[in-house]
N, C-alpha and C. Protein backbone atom coordinates (compact mmCIF):
# COMPACT_ATOMS: atom_id res chain seq x y z
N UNK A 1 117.98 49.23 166.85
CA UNK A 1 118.49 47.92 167.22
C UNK A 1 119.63 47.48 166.31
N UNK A 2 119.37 47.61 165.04
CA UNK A 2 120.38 47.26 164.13
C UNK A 2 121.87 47.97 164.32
N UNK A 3 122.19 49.32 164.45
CA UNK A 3 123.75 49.57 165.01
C UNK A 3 124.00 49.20 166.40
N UNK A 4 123.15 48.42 166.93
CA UNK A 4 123.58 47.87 168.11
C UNK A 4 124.53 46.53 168.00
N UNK A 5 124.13 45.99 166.60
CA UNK A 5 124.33 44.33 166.28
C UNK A 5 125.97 44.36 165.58
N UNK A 6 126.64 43.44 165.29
CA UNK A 6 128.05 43.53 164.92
C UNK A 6 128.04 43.05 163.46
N UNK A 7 128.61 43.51 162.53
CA UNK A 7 128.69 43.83 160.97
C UNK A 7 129.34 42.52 160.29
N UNK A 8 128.98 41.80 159.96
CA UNK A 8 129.48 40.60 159.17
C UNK A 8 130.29 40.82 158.14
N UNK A 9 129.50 41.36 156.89
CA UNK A 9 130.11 41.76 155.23
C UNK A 9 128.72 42.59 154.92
N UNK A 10 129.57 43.36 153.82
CA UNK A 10 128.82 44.06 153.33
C UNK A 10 128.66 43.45 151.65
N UNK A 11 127.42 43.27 151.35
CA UNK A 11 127.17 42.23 149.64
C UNK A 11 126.93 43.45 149.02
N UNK A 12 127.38 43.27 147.57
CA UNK A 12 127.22 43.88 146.70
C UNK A 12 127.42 42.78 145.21
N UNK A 13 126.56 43.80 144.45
CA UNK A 13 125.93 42.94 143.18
C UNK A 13 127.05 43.56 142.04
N UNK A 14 127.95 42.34 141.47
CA UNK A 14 128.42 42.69 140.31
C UNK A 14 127.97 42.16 139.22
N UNK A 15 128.26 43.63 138.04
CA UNK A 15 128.05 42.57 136.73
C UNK A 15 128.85 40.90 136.11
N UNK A 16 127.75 40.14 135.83
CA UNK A 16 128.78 38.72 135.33
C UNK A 16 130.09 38.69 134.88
N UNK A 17 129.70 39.76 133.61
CA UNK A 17 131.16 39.78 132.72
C UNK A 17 132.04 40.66 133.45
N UNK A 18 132.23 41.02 134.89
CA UNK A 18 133.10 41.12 135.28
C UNK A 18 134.06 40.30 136.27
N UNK A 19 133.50 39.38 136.70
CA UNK A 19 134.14 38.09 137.40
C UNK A 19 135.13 37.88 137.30
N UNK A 20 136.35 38.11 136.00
CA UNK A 20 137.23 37.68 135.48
C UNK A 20 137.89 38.55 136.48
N UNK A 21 137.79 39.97 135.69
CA UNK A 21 138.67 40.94 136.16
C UNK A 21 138.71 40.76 137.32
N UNK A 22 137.82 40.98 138.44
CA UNK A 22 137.59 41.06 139.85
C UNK A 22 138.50 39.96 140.59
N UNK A 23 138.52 38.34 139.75
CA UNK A 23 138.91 37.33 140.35
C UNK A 23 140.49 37.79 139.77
N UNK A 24 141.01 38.29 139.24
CA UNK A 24 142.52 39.09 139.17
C UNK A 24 142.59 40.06 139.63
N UNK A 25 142.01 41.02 140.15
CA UNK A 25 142.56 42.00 141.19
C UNK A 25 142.69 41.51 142.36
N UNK A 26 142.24 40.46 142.93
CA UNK A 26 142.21 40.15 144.18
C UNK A 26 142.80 38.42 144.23
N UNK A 27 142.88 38.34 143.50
CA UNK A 27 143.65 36.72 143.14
C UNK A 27 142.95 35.78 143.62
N UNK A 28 141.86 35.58 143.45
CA UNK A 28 141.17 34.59 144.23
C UNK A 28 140.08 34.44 143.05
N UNK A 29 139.51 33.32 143.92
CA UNK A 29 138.59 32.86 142.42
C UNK A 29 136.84 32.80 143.43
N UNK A 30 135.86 33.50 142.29
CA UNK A 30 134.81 33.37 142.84
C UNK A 30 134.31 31.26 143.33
N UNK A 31 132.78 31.78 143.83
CA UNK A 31 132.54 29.88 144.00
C UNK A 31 131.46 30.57 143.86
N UNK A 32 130.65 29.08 143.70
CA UNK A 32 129.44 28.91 143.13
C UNK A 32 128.16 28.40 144.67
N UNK A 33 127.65 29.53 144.81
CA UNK A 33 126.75 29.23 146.05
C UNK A 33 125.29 28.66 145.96
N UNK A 34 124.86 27.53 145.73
CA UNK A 34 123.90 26.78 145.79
C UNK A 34 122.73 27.71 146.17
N UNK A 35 122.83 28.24 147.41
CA UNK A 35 121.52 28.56 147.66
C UNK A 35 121.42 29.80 146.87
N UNK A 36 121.93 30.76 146.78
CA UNK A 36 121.61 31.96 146.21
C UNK A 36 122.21 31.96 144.52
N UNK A 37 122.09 30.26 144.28
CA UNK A 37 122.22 30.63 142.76
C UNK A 37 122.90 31.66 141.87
N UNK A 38 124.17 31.73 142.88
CA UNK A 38 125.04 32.54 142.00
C UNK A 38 126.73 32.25 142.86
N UNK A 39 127.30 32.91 141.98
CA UNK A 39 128.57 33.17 142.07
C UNK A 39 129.17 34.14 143.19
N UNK A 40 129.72 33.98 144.07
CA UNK A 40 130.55 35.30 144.82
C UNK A 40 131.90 34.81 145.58
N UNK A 41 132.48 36.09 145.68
CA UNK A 41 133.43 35.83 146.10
C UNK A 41 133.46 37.07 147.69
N UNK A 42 133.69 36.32 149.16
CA UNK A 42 134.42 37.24 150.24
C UNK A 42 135.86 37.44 150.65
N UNK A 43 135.83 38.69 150.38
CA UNK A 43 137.41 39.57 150.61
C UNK A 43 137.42 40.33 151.32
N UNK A 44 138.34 40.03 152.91
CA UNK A 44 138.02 40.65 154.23
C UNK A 44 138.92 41.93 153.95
N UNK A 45 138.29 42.86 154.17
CA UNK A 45 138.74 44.32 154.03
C UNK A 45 139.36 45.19 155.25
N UNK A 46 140.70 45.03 155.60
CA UNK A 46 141.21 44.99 157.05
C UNK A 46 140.77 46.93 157.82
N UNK A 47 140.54 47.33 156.25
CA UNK A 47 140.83 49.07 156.88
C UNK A 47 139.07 48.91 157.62
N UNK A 48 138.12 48.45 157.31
CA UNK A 48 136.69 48.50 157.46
C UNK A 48 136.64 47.31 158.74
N UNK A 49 137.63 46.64 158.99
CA UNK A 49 137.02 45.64 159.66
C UNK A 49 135.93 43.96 159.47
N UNK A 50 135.91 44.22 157.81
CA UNK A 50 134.83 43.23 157.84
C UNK A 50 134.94 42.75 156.06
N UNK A 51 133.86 41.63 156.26
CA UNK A 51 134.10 41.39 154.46
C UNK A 51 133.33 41.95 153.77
N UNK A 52 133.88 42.00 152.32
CA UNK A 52 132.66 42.58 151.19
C UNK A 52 132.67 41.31 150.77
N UNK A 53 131.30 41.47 150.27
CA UNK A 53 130.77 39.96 149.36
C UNK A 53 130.38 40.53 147.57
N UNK A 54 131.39 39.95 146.94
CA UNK A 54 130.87 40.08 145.52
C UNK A 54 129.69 38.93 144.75
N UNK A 55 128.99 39.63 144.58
CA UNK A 55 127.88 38.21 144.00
C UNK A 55 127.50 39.16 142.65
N UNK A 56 127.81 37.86 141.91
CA UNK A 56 127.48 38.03 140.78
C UNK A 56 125.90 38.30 140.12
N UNK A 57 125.63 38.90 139.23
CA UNK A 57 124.62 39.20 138.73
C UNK A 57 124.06 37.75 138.00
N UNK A 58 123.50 37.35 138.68
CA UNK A 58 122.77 35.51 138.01
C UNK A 58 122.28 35.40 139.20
N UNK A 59 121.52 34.11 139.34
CA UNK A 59 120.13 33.42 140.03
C UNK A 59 119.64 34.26 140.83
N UNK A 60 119.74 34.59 141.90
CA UNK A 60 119.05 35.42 142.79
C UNK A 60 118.46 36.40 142.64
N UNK A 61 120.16 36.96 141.90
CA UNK A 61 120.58 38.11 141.42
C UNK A 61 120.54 38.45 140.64
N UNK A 62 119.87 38.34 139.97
CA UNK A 62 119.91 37.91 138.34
C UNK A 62 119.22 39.99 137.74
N UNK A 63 118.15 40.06 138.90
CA UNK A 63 117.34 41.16 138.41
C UNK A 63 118.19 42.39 139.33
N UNK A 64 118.86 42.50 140.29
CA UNK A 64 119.35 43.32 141.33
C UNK A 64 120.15 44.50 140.00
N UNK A 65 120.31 45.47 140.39
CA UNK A 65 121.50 46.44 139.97
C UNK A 65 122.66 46.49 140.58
N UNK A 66 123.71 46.57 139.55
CA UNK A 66 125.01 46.71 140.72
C UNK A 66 125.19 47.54 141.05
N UNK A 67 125.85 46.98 142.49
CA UNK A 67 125.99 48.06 143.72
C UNK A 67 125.67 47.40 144.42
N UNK A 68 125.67 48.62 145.86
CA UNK A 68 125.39 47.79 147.55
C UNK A 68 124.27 47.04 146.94
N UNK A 69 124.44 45.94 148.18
CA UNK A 69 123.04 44.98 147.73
C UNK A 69 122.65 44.61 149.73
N UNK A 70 123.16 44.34 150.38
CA UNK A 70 123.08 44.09 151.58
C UNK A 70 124.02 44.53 152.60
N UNK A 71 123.17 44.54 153.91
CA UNK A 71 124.27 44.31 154.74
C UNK A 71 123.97 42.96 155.66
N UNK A 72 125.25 42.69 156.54
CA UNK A 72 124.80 40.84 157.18
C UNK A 72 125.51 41.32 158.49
N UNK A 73 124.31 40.83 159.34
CA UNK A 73 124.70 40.86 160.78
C UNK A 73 124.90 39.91 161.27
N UNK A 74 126.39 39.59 162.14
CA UNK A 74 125.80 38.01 162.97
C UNK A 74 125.27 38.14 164.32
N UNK A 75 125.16 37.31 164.47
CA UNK A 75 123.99 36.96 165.50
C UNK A 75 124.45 35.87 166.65
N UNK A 76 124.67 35.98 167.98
CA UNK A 76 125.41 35.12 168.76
C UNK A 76 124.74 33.71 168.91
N UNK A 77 123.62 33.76 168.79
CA UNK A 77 122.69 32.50 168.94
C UNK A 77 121.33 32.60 168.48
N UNK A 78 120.61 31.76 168.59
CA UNK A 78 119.27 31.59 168.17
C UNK A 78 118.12 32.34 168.97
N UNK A 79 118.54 32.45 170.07
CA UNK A 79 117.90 33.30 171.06
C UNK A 79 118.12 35.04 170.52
N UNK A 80 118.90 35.22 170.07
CA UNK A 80 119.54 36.76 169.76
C UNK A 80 118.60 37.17 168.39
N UNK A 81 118.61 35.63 167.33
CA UNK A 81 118.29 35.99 166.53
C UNK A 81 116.06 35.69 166.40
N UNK A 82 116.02 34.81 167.19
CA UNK A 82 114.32 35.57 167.66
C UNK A 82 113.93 36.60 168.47
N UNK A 83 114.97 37.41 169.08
CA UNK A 83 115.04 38.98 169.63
C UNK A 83 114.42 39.52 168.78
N UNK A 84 115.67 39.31 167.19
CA UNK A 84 115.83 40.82 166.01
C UNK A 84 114.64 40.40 165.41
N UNK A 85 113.70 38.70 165.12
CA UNK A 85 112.77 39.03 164.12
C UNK A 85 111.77 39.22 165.08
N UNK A 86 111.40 39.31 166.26
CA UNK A 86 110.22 39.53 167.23
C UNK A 86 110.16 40.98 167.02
N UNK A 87 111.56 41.74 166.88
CA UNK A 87 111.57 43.64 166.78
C UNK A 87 110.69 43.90 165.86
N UNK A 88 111.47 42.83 164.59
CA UNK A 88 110.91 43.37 163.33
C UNK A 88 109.50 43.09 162.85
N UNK A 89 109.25 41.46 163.46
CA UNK A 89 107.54 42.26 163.29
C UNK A 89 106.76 42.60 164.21
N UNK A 90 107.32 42.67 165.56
CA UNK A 90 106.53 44.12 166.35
C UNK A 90 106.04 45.45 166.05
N UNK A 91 107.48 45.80 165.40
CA UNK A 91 107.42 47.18 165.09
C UNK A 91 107.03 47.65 163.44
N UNK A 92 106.46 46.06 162.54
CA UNK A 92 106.10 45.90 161.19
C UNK A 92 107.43 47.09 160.55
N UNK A 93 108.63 46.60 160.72
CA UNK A 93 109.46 47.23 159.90
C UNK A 93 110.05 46.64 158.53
N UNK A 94 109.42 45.45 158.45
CA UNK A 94 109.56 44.77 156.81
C UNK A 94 108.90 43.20 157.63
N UNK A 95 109.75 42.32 156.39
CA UNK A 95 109.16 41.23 156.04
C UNK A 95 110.50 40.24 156.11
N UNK A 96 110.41 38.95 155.88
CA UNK A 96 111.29 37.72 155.72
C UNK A 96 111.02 37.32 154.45
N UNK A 97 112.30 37.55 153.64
CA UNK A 97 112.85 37.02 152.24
C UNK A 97 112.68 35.66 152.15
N UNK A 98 113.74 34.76 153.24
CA UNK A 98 114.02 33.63 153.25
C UNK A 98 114.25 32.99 154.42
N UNK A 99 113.84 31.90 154.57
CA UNK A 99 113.87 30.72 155.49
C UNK A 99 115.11 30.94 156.52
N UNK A 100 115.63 30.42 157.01
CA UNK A 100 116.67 30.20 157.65
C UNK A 100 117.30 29.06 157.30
N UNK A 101 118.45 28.89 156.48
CA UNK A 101 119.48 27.78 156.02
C UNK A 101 120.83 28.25 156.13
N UNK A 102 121.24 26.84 155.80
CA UNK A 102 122.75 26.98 155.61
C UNK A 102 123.26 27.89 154.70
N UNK A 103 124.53 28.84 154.92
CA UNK A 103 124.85 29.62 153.67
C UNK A 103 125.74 28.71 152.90
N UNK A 104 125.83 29.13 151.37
CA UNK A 104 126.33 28.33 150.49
C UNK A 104 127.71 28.90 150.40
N UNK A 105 128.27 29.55 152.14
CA UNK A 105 129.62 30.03 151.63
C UNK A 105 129.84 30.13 152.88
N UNK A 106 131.74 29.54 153.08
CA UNK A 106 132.21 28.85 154.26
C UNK A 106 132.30 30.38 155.57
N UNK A 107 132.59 31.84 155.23
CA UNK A 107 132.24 32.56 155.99
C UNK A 107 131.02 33.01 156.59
N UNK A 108 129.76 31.88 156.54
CA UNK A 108 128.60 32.64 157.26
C UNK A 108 128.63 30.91 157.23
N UNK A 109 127.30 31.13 158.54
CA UNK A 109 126.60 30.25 159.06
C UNK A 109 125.47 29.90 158.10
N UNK A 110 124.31 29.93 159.68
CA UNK A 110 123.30 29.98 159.30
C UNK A 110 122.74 30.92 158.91
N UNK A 111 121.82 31.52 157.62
CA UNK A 111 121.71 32.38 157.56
C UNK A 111 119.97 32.44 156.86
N UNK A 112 119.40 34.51 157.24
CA UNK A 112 117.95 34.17 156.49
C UNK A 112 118.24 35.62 155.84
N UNK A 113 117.12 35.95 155.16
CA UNK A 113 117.06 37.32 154.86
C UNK A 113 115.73 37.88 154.74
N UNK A 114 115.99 39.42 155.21
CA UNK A 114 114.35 40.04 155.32
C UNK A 114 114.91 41.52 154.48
N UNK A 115 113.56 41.89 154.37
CA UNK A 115 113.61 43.12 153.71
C UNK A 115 113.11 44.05 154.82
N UNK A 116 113.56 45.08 155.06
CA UNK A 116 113.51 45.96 156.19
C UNK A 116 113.06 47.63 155.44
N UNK A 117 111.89 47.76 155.94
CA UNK A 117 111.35 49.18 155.46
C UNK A 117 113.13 50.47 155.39
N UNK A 118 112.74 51.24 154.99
CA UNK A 118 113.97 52.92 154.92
C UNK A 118 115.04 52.09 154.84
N UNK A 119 115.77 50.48 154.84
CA UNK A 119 116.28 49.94 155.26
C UNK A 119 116.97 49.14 153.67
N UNK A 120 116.49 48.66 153.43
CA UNK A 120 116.56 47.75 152.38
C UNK A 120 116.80 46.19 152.53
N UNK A 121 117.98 45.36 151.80
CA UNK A 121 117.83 43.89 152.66
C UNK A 121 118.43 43.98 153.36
N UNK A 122 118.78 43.06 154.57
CA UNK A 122 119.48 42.83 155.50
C UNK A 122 119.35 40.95 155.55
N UNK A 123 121.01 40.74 155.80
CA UNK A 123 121.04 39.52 156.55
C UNK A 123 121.42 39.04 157.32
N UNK A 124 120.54 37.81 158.59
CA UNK A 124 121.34 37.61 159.59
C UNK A 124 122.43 36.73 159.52
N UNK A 125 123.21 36.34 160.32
CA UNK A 125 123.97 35.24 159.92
C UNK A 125 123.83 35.13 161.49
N UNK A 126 123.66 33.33 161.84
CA UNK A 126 124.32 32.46 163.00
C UNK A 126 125.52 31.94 162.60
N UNK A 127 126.45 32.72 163.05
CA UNK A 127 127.78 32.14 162.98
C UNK A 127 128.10 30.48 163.36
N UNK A 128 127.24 30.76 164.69
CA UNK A 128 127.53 29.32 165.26
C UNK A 128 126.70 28.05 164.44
N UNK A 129 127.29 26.99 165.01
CA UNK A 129 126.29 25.88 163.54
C UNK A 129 125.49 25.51 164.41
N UNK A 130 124.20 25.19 164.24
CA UNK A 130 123.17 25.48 164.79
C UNK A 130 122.69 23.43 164.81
């Protein structure tokens, strides 16, 4: 079901003390995301089609290793997105991280996260505002 769905960003966990550098290679400055208690910055990557998300190693993240950390699917509606969690616990392929809220960053919607068995996290995003 999941390579059926369309690719949002791909998150990955950086170390803190690198923020600096990162926010000068790419000239942009991280922000500070409320809900996931940390820092990141999205930089749409034209050769891939999609964004990477840098999140800093703090609140959430605090224990993660850097590196891939997620991938984020969106989701056309609310209907689409009780499809993907009816799959997932039909077929008991993981669990739900988090609620469904607002993301604390202006390229995603609504968003939740689950942990998905062979899989690792995954998140949805409702693009649309709900």
């Amino acid at each position: 079901m999941f390579d059926k769905l369309e690719k949002h960003h791909l998150g990955f966990i950086v170390p803190l003390q690198d923020r600096e550098k990162i926010e000068k290679v790419f000239n942009k400055k991280f922000h500070y995301d409320a809900i996931q208690q940390t820092h990141v910055l999205f930089i749409f990557d034209e050769h891939l089609g999609i964004y990477l998300e840098y999140i800093c190693q703090e609140g959430r993240a605090a224990r993660q290793k850097p590196g891939f950390a997620h991938i984020c699917y969106n989701l056309k509606d609310r209907a689409e997105l009780d499809r993907v969690e009816n799959f997932i616990k039909e077929n008991q392929m993981g669990y739900q991280l988090t609620k469904l809220e607002r993301s604390g960053s202006k390229e995603c919607g609504m968003i939740t996260f689950y942990f998905i068995k062979n899989h690792g996290i995954v998140e949805l995003n409702l693009a649309q505002k709900e």
